[in-house]
Protein backbone atom coordinates (compact mmCIF):
# COMPACT_ATOMS: atom_id res chain seq x y z
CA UNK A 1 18.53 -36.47 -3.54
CA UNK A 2 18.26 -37.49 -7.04
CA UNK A 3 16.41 -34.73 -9.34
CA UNK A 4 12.67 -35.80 -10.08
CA UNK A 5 12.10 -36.94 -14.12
CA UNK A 6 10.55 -33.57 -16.02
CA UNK A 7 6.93 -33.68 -16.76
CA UNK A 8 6.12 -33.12 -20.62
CA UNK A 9 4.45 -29.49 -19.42
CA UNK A 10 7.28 -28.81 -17.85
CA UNK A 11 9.85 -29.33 -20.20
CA UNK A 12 7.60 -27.76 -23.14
CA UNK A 13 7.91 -24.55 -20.54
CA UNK A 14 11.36 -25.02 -20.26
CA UNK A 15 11.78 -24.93 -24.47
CA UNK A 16 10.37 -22.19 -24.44
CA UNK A 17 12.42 -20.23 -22.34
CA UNK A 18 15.54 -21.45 -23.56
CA UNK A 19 17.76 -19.14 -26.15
CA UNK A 20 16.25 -18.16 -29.38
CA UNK A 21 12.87 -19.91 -27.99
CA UNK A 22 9.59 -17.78 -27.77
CA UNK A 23 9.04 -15.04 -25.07
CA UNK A 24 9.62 -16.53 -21.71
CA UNK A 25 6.17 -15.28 -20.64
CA UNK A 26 4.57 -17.81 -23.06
CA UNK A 27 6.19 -20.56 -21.10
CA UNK A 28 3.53 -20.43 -18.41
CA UNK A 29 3.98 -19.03 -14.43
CA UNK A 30 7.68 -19.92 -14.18
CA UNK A 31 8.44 -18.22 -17.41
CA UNK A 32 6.27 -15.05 -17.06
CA UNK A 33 7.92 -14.58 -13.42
CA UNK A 34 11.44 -15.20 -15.17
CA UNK A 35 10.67 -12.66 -18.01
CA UNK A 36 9.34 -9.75 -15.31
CA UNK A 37 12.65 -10.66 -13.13
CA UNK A 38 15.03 -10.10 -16.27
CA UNK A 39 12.98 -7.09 -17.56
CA UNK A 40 13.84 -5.87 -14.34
CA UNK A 41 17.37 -6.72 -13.82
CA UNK A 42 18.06 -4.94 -17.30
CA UNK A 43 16.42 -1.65 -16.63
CA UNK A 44 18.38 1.07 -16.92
CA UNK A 45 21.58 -0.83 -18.14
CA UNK A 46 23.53 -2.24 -21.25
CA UNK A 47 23.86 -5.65 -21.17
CA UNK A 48 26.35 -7.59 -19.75
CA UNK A 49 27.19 -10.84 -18.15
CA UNK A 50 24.96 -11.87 -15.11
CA UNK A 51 25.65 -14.94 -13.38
CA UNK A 52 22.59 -16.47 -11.84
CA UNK A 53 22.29 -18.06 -8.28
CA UNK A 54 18.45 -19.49 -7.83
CA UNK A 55 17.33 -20.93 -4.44
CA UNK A 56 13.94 -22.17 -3.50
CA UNK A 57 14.11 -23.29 0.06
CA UNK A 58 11.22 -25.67 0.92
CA UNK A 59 10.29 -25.99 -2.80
CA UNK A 60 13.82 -27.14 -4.05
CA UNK A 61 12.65 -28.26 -7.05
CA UNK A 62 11.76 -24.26 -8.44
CA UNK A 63 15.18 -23.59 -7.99
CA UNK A 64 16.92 -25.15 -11.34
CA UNK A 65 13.91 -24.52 -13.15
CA UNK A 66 13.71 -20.82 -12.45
CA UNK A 67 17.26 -20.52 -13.30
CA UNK A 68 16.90 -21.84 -16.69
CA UNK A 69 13.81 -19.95 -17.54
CA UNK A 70 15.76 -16.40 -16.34
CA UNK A 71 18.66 -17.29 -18.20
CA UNK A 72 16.66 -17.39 -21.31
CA UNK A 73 15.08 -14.29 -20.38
CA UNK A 74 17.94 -12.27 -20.03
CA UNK A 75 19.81 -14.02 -23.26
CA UNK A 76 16.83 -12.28 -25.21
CA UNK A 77 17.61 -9.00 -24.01
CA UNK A 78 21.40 -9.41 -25.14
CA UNK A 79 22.38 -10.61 -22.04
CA UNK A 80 25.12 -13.11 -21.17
CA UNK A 81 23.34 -15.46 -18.58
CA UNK A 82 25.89 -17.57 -16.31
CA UNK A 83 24.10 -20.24 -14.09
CA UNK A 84 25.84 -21.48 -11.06
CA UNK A 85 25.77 -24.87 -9.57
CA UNK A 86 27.69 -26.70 -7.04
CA UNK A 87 28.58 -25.23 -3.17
CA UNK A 88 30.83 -22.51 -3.94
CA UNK A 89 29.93 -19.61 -2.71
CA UNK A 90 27.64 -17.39 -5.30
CA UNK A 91 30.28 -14.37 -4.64
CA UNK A 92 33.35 -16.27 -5.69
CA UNK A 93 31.69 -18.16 -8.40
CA UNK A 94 30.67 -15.24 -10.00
CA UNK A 95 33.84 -13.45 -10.30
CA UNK A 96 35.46 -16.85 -10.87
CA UNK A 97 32.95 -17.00 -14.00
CA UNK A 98 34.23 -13.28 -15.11
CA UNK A 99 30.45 -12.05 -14.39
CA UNK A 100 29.86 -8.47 -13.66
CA UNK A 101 26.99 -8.78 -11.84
CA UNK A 102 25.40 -11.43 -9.76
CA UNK A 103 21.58 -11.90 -9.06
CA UNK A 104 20.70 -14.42 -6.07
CA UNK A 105 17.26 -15.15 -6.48
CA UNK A 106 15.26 -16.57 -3.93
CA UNK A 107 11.92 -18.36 -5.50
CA UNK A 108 8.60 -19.29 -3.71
CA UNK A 109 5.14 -20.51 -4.06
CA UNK A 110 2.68 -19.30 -1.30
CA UNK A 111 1.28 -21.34 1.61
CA UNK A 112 -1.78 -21.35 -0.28
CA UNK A 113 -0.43 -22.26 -3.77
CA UNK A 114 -1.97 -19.52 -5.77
CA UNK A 115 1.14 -17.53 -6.65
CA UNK A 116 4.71 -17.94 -7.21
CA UNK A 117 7.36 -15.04 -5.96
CA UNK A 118 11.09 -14.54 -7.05
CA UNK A 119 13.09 -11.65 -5.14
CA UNK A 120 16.29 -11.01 -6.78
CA UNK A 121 19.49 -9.21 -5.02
CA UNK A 122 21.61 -7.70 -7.84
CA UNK A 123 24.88 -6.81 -6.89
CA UNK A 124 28.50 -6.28 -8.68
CA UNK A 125 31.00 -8.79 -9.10
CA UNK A 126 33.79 -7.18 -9.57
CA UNK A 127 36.53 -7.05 -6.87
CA UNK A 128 36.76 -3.40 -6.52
CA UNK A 129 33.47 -1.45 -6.63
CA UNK A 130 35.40 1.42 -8.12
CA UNK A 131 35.46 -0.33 -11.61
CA UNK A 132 31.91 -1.31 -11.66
CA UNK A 133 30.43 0.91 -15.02
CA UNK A 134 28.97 3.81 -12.70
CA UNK A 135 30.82 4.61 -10.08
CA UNK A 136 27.48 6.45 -8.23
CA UNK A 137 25.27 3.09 -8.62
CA UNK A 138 23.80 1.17 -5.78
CA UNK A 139 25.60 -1.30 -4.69
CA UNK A 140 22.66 -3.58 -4.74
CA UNK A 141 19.10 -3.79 -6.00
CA UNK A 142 16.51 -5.44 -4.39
CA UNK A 143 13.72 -6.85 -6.86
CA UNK A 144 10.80 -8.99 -6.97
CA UNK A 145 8.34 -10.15 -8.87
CA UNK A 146 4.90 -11.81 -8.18
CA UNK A 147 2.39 -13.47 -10.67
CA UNK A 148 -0.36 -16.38 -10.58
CA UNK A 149 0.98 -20.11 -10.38
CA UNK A 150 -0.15 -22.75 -12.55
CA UNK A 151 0.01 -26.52 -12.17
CA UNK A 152 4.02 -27.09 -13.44
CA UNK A 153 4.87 -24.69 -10.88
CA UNK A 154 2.30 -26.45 -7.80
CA UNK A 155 4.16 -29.49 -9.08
CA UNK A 156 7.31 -28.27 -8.73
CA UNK A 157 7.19 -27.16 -5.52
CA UNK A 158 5.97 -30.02 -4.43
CA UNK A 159 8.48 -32.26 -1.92
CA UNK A 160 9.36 -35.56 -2.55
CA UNK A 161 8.58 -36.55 0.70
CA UNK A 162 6.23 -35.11 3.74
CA UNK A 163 5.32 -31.77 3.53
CA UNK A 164 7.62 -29.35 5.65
CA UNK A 165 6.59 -25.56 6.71
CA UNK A 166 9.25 -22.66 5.33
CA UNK A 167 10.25 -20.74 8.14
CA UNK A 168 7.09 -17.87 8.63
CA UNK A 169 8.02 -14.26 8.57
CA UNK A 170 6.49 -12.32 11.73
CA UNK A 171 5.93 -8.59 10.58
CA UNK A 172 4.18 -5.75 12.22
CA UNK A 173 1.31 -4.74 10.88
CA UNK A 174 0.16 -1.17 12.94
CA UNK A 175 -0.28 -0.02 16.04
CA UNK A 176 -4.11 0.48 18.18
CA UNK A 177 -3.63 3.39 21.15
CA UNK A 178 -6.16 0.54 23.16
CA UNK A 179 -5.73 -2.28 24.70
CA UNK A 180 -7.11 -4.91 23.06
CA UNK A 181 -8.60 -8.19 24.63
CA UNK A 182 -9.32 -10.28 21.73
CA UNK A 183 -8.93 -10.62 17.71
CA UNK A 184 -10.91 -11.99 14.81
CA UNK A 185 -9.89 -11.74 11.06
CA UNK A 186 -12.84 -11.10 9.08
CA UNK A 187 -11.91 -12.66 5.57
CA UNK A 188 -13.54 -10.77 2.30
CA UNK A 189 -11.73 -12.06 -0.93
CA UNK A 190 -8.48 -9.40 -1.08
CA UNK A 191 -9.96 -7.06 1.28
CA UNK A 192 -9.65 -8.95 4.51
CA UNK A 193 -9.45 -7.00 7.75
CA UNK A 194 -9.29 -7.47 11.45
CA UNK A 195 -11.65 -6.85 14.31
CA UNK A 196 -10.28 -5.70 17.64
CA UNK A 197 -12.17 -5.90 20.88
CA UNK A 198 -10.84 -3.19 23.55
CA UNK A 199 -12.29 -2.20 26.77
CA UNK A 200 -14.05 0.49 24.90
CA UNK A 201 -15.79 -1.25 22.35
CA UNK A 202 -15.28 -3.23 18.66
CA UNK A 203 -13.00 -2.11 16.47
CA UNK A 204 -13.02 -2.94 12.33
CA UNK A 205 -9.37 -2.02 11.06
CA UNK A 206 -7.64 -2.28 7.71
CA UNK A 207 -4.29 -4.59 7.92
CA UNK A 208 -2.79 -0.69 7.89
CA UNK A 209 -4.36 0.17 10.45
CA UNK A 210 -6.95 2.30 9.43
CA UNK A 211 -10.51 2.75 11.12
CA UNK A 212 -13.07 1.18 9.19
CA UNK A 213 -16.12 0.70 11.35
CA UNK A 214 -16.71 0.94 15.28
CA UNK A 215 -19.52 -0.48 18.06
CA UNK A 216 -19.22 1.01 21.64
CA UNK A 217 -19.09 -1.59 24.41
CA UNK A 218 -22.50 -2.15 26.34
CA UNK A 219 -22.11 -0.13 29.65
CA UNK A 220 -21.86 -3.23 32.60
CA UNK A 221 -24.48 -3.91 35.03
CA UNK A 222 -23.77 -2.47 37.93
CA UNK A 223 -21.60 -3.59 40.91
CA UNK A 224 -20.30 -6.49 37.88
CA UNK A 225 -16.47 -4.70 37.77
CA UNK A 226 -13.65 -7.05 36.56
CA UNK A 227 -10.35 -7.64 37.89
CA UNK A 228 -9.48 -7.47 34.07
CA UNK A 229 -10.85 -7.26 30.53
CA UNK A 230 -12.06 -9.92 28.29
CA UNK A 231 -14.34 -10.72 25.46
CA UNK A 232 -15.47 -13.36 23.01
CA UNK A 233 -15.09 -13.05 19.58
CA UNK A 234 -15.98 -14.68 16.58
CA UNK A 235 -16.46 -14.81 12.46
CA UNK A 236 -19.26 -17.13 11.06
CA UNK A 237 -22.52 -17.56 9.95
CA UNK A 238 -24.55 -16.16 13.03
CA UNK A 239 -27.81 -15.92 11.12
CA UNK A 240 -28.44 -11.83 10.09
CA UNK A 241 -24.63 -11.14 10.73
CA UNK A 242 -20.98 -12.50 10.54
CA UNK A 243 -19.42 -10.80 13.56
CA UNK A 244 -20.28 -11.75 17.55
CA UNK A 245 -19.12 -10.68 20.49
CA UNK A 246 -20.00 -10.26 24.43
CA UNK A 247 -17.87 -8.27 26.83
CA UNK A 248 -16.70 -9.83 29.92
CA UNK A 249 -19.95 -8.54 32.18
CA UNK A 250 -22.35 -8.18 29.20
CA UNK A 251 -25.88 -10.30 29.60
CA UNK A 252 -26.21 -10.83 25.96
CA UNK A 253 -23.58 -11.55 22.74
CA UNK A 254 -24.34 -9.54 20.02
CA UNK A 255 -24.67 -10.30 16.25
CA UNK A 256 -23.33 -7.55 14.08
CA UNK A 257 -23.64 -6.72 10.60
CA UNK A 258 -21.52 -4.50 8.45
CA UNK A 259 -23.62 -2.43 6.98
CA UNK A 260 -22.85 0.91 4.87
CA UNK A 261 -18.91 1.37 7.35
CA UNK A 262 -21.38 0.73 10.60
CA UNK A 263 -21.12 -2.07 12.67
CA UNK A 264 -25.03 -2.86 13.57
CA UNK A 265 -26.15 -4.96 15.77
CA UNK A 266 -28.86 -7.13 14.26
CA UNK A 267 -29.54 -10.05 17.11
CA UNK A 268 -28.52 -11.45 20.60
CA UNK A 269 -26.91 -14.77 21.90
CA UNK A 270 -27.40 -16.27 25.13
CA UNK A 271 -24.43 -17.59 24.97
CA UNK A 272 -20.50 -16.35 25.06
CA UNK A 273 -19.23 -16.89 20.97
CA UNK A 274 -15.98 -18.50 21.48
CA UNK A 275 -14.39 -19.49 18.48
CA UNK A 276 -15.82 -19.65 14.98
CA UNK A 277 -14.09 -21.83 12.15
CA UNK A 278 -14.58 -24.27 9.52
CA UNK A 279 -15.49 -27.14 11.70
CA UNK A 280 -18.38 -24.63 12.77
CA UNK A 281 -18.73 -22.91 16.30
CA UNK A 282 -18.47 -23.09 19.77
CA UNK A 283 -20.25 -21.72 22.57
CA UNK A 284 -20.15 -21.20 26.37
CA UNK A 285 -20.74 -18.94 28.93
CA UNK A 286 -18.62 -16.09 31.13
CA UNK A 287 -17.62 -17.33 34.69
CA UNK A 288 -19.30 -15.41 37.26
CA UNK A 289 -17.45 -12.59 38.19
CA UNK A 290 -14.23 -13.69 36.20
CA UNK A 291 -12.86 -12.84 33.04
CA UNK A 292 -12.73 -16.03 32.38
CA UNK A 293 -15.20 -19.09 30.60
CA UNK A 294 -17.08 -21.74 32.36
CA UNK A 295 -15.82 -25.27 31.04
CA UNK A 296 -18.49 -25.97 28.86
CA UNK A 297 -18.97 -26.24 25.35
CA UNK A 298 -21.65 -26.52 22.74
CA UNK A 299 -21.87 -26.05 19.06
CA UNK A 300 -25.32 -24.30 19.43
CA UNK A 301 -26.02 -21.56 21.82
CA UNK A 302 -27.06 -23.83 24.60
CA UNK A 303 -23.64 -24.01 26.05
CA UNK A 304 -24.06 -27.70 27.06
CA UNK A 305 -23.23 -29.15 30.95
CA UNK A 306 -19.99 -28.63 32.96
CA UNK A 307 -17.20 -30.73 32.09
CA UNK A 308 -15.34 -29.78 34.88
CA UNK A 309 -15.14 -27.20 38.00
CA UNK A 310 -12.05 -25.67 35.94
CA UNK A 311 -12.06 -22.53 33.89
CA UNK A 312 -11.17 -21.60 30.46
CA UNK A 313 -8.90 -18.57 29.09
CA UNK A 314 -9.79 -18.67 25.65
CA UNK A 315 -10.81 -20.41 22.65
CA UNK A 316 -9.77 -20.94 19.11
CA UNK A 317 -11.06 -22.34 15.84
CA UNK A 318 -9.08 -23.06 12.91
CA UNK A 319 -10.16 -22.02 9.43
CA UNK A 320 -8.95 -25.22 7.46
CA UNK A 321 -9.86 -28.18 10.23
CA UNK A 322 -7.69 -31.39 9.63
CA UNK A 323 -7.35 -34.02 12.42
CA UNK A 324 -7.43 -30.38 15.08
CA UNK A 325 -10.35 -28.50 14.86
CA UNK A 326 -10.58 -26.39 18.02
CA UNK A 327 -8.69 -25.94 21.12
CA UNK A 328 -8.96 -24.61 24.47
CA UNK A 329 -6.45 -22.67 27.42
CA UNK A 330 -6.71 -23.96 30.58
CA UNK A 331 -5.87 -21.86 33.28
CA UNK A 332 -2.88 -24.18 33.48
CA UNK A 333 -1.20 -22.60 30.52
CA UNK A 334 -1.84 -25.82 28.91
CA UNK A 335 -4.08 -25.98 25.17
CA UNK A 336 -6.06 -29.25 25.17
CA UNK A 337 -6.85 -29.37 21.22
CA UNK A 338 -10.39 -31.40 19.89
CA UNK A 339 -11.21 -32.73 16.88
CA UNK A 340 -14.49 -31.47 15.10
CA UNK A 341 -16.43 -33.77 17.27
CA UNK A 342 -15.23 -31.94 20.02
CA UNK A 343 -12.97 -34.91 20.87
CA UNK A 344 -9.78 -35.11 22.18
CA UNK A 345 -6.62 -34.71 19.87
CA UNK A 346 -3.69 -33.89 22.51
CA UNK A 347 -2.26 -31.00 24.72
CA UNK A 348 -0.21 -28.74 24.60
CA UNK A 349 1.91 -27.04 27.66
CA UNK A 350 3.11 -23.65 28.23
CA UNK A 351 0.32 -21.68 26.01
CA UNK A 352 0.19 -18.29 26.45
CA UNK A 353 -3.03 -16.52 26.06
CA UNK A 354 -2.40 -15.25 22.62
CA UNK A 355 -2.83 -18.41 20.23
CA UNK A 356 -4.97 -19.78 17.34
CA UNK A 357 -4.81 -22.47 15.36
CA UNK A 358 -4.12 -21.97 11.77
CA UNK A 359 -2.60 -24.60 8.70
CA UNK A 360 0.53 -22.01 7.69
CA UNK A 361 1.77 -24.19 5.18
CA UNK A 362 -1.60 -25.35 3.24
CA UNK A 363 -0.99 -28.65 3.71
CA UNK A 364 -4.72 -29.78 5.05
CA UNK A 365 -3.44 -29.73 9.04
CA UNK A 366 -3.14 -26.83 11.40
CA UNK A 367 -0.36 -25.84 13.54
CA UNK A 368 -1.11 -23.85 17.08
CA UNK A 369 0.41 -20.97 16.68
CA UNK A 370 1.26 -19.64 20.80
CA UNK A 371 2.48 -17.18 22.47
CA UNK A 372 4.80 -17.81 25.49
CA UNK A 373 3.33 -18.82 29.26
CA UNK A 374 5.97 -16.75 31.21
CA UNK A 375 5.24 -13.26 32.09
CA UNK A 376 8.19 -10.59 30.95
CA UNK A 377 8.75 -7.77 29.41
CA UNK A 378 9.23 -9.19 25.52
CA UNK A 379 7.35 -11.95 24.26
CA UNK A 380 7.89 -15.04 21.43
CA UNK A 381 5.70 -16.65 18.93
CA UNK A 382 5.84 -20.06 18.75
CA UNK A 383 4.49 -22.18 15.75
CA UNK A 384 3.77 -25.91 17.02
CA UNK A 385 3.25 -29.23 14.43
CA UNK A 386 0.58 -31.15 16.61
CA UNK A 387 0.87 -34.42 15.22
CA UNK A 388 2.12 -37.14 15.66
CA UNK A 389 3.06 -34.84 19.12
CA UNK A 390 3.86 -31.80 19.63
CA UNK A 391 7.24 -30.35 18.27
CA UNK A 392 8.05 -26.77 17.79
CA UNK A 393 9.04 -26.18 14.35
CA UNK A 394 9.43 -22.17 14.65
CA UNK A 395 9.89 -20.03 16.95
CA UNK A 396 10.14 -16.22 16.74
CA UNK A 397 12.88 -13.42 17.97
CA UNK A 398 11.75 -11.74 21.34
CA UNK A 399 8.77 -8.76 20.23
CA UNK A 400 7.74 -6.05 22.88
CA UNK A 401 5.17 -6.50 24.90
CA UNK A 402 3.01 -9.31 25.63
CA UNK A 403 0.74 -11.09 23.59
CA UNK A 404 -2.63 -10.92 25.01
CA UNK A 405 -4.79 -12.48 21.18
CA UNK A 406 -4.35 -14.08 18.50
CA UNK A 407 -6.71 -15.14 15.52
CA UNK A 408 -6.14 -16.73 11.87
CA UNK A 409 -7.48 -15.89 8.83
CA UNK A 410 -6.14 -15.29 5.40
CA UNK A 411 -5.23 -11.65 5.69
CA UNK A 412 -2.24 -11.89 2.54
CA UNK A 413 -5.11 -12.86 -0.28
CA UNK A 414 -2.69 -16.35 -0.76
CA UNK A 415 -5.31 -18.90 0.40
CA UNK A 416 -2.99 -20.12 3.25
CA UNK A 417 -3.61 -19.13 6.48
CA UNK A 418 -2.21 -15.98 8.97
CA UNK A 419 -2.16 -15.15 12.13
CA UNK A 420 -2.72 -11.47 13.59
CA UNK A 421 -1.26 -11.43 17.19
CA UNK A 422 -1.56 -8.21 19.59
CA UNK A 423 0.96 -7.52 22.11
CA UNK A 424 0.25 -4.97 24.73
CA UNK A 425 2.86 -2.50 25.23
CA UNK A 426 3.56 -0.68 28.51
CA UNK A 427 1.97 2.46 27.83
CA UNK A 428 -1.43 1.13 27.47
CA UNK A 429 -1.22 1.15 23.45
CA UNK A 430 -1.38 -2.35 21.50
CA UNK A 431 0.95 -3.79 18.56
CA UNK A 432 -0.45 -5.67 16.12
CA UNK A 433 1.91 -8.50 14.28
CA UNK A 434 1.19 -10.68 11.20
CA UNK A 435 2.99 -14.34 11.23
CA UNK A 436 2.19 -15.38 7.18
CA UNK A 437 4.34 -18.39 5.21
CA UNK A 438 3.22 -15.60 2.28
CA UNK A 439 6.42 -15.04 0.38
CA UNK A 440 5.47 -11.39 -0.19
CA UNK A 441 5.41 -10.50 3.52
CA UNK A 442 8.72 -12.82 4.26
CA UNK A 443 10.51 -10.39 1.55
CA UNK A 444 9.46 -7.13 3.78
């Protein structure tokens, strides 16, 4: 692929990170990330010669960029910078260039474009380690470096051609000694955290895990046990309060309010909240008897006619609606996705019951985001591109347990979305994972 022509901005940036130029950090987002990297990379050394390997994987166009920028960082600190180019391995290039040191530096903008991210592994390159300049130093460093990203960087990182997602990094976030039945992010600015709903009630936890706020479960009616728990859950504008939920059994949803580390209950629904997002929400009503959802929907709390004799699983909404605004488990393990019109956009086969629909990559479309159909012991997250049909772009390594929810929500602060998941673990406890295209959780 032929390089793309520099934009005036950009090459004004690139001046001034070059040799003898002004501090890097004047240069705008790519050289303020480049300055912080070499500040770094010459702590607590004399300098010496660095050769420089710069990656950028799904935003090739950082890569050359970066490279330039750190090499005039570190040249300002004394520094002899060696960039490498071509397919040689970084290892052998590096000792073919006499370097001492190598840095491979991986460089990313988020999902959301709001921030670009260089990690750095600093190594020797010297044949022997024995005749590196301390013989008790690390063999390698691990930095990074995170600021704000402006418009040469968003432009940049932009592909020539369609947009493709970066591999997402699935993480554990903490653990909850319940089971829980259904998630919900609750989104406020860079303090977002998740609601859980367990047999015993609503949880509000940090993304560490820590207690924030709590709301017992309404006793059920009697003679109205389950086979198994359930519960709707949802984040939107519910007039008085953000947060609704109804128990499997319950008569009533109920609107909560945060109010003062309390979660207060400030109004009922008739209807069963199922899914909450920025095409607006979506109602129904509990199955008699079953854990499951009548098949009926409604964007107001009238939860419309039967569409069909079947039942429904679950629901979800996504955040940022494109063509896929909503979409529905059928007892079939299969997701039939609608548009915000509550039209049809396509299905999806062998859904498990944790899934949501979020856009990972920010590029204006949501993928579904699924856990696996088949019952066992470990389970997979798989990350779906609906259109023009469905084709799995990502999946996962096996986790423990089995996924039982799943919401989205921007949980990293990087105005793409995430995706909580919980999967319930033998012993009755629950694990709670974070799949993110945030290049700050990918480096954990």
């Amino acid at each position: 692929m032929l390089p793309r022509p520099l934009a005036p901005a950009l090459l004004a940036a690139l001046l001034l990170s070059a040799p003898g130029a002004a501090p890097a950090a004047e240069g705008g987002a790519l050289g303020q990330a480049a300055d912080e990297l070499a500040a770094r990379i010459a702590e607590g050394t004399a300098p010496d010669r660095v050769a420089i390997a710069a990656t950028a994987p799904g935003a090739e166009g950082l890569a050359e960029p970066f490279a330039a920028a750190l090499a005039g960082a570190l040249s300002r600190r004394g520094f002899a910078p060696l960039p490498l180019r071509g397919r040689e391995s970084p290892e052998a290039a590096a000792r073919g260039a006499g370097a001492d040191r190598l840095a491979r530096v991986r460089v990313a903008l988020s999902a959301g474009g709001r921030e670009l991210a260089a990690t750095a592994e600093l190594m020797s390159a010297r044949e022997n380690f024995f005749l590196q300049r301390s013989p008790d130093a690390a063999p390698v460093r691990l930095l990074a470096v995170a600021v704000p990203a402006d418009a040469v960087v968003q432009t940049l990182a932009r592909p020539a051609g369609p947009t493709r997602l970066a591999a997402p990094a699935l993480v554990p976030l903490f653990s909850v000694p319940e089971r829980v039945v259904a998630l919900a992010v609750l989104p406020a600015g860079d303090s977002a955290a998740v609601l859980a709903a367990t047999p015993g009630g609503l949880l509000l936890l940090s993304t560490a895990g820590q207690r924030l706020a709590a709301r017992p479960a309404p006793p059920p009616p009697p003679g109205q046990a389950l086979r198994d728990d359930a519960a709707a859950l949802a984040v939107g504008d519910f007039g008085g309060g953000r947060i609704a939920w109804q128990p499997a059994g319950a008569p009533e949803a109920e609107v909560l309010a945060l109010d003062a580390g309390r979660l207060e209950p400030v109004a009922t629904l008739p209807a069963s909240p199922l899914a909450a997002g920025g095409a607006g929400k979506l109602f129904g009503r509990f199955a008699p008897g079953v854990p499951d959802w009548e098949d009926r929907l409604s964007p107001t709390v009238d939860p419309g006619p039967l569409r069909s004799p079947r039942v429904l699983q679950g629901a979800a909404a996504a955040p940022h609606p494109g063509r896929a605004a909503f979409a529905l488990l059928h007892a079939d393990d299969a997701a039939e996705v609608l548009d915000a019109a509550l039209g049809p956009v396509g299905r999806v086969e062998g859904v498990g019951a944790g899934f949501a629909l979020a856009d990972l990559n920010g590029d204006g479309e949501p993928e579904l985001v699924a856990s696996s159909a088949e019952p066992a012991p470990e389970d997979r997250v798989r990350v779906l591109r609906l259109a023009p049909a469905p084709e799995t772009v990502f999946q996962s390594q096996p986790i423990p347990g089995a996924i039982r929810a799943a919401a989205a929500g921007d949980l990293t602060g990087d105005g793409a979305d995430d995706v909580v998941l919980a999967a319930l673990q033998p012993d009755g406890s629950t694990r709670v994972w974070l799949l993110t295209s945030d290049p700050r959780e990918a480096a954990r």
